[in-house]
N, C-alpha and C. Protein backbone atom coordinates (compact mmCIF):
# COMPACT_ATOMS: atom_id res chain seq x y z
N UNK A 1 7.88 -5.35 -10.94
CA UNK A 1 6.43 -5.48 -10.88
C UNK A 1 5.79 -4.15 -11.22
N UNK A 2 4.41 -4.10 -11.96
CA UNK A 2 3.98 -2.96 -12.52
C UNK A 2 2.43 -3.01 -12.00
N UNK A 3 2.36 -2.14 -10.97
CA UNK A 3 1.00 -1.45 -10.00
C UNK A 3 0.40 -0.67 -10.91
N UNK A 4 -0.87 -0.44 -11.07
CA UNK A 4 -1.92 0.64 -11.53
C UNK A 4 -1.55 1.59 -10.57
N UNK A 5 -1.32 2.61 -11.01
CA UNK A 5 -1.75 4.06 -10.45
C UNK A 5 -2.09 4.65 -10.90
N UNK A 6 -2.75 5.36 -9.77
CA UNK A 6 -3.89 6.85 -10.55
C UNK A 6 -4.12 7.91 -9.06
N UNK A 7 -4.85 8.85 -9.19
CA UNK A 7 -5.12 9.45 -7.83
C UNK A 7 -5.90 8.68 -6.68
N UNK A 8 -6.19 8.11 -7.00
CA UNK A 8 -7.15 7.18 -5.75
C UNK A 8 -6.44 5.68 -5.47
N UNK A 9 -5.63 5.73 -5.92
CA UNK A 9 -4.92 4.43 -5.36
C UNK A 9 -3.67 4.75 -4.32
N UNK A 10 -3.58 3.67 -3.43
CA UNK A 10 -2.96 3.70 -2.40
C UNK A 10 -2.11 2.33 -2.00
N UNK A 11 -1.03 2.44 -1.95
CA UNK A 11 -0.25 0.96 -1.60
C UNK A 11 0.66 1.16 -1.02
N UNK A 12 0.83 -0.09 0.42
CA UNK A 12 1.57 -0.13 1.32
C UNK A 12 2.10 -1.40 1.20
N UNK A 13 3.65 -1.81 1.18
CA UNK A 13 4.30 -2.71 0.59
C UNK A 13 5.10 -3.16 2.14
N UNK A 14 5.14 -4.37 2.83
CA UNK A 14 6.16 -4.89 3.53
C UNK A 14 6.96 -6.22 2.75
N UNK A 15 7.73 -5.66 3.27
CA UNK A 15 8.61 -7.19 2.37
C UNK A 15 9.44 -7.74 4.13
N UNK A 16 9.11 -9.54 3.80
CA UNK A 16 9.82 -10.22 4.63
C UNK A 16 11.05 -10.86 4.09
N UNK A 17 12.22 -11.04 4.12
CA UNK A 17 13.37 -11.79 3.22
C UNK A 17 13.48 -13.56 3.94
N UNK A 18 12.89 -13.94 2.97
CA UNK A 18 13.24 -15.25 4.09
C UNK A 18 14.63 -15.91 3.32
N UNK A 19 14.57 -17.21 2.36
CA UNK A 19 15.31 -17.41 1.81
C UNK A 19 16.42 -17.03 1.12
N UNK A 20 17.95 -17.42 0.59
CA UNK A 20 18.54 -16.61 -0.44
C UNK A 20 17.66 -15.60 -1.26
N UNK A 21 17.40 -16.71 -1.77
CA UNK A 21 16.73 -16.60 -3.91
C UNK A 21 14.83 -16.55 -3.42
N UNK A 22 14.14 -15.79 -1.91
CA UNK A 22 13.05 -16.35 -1.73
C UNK A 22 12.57 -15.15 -1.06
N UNK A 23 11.84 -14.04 -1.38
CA UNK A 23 10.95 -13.05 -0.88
C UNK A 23 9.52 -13.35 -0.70
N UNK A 24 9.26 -12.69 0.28
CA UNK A 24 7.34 -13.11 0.65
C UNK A 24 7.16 -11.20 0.67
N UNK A 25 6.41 -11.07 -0.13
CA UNK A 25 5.44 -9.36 0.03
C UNK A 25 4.46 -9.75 0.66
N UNK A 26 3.51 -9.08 1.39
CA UNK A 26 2.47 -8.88 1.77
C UNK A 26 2.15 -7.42 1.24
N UNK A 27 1.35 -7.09 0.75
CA UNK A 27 0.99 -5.93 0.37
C UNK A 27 -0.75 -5.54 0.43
N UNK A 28 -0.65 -4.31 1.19
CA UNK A 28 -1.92 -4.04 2.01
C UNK A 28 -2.68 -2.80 0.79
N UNK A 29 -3.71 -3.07 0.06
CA UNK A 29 -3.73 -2.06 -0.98
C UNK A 29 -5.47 -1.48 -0.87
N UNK A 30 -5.61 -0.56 -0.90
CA UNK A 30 -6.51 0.18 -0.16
C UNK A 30 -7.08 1.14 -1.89
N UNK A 31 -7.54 0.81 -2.37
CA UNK A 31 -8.80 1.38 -3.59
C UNK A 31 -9.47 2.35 -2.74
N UNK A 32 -9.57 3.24 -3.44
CA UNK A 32 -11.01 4.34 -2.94
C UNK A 32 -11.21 4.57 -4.40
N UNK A 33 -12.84 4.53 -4.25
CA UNK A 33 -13.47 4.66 -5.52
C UNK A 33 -14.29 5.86 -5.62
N UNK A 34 -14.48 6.44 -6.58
CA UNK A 34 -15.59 8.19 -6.47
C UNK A 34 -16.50 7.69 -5.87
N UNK A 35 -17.23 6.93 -5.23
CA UNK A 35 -18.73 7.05 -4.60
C UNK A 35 -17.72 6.86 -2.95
N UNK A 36 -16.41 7.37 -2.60
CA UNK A 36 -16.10 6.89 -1.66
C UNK A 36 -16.04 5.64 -0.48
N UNK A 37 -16.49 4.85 -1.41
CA UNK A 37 -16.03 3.32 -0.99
C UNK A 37 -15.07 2.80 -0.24
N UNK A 38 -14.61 2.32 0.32
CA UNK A 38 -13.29 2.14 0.61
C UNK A 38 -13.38 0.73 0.69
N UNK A 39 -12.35 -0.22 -0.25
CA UNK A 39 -12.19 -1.48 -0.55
C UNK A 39 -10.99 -1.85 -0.19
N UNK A 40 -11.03 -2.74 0.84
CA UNK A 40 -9.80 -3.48 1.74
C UNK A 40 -9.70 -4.84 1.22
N UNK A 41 -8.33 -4.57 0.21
CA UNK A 41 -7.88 -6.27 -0.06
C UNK A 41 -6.65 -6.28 0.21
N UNK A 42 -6.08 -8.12 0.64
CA UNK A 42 -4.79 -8.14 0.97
C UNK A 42 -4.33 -9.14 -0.41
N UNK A 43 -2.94 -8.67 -0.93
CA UNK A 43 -2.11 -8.96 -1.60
C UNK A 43 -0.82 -10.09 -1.22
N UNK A 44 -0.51 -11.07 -1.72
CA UNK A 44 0.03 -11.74 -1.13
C UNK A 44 1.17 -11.93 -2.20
N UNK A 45 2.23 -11.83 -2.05
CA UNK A 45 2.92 -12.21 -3.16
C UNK A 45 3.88 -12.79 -3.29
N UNK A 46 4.54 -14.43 -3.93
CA UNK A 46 5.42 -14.98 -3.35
C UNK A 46 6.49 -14.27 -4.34
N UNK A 47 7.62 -13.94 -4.34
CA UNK A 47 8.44 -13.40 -5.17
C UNK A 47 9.50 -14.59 -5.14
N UNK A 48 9.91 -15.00 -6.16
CA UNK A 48 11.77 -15.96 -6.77
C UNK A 48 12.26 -14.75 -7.31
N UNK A 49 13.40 -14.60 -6.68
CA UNK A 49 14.29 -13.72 -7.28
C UNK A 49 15.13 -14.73 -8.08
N UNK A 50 15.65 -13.89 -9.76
CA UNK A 50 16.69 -15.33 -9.98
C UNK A 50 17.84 -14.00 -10.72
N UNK A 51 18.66 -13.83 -10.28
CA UNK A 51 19.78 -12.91 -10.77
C UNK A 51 20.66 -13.22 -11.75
N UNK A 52 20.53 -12.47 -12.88
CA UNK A 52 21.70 -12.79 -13.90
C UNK A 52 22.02 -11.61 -14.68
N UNK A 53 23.20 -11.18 -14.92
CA UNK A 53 24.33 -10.48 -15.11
C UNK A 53 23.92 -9.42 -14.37
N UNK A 54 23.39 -8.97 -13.23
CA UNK A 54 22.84 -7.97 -12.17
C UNK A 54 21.50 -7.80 -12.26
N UNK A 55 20.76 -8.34 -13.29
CA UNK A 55 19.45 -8.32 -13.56
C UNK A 55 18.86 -8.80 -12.83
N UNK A 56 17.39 -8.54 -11.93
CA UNK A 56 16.63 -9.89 -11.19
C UNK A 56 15.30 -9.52 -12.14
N UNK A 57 15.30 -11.25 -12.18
CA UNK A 57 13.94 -11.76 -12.55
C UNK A 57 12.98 -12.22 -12.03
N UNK A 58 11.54 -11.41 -11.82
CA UNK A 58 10.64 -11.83 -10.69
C UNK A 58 9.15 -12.56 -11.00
N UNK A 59 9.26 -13.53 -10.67
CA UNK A 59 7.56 -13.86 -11.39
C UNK A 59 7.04 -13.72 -9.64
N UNK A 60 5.77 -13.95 -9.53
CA UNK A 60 5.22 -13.71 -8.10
C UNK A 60 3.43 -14.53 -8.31
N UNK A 61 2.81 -14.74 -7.69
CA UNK A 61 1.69 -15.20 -7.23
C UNK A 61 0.96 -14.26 -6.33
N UNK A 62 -0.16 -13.86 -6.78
CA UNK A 62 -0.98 -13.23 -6.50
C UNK A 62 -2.48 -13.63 -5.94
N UNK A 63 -2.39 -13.67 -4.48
CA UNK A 63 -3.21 -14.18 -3.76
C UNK A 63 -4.49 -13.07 -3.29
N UNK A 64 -6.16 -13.04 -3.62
CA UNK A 64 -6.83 -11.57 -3.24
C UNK A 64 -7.91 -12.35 -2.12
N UNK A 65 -7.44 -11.80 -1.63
CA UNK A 65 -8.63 -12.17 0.33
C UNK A 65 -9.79 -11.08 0.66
């Protein structure tokens, strides 16, 4: 998975393992913008892992609250 970064970005990642082949992220991601804003959104992300020849392949769903 490929996050924007820059100096004002901030991300805090928990991962729950439920299933084999079945990850749930929650990811708590915190923007600060130059007028000092501070923008609280939650990230939800279902992850399928699918492994082949050691490779994992991840598509995910992206949920913004």
């Amino acid at each position: 998975m490929i996050f924007p970064r820059n100096e004002n970005y901030f991300l805090i990642r928990v991962y729950f393992l439920g299933l084999e082949n079945f990850a749930i992220v929650f990811s708590l991601e915190f923007l600060f913008i130059s007028l000092d804003i501070k923008i609280f959104f939650i990230l939800t992300h279902y992850i399928h892992r699918k492994e082949k020849d050691g490779d994992i392949y991840v598509s995910y769903i992206k949920s913004r609250v």
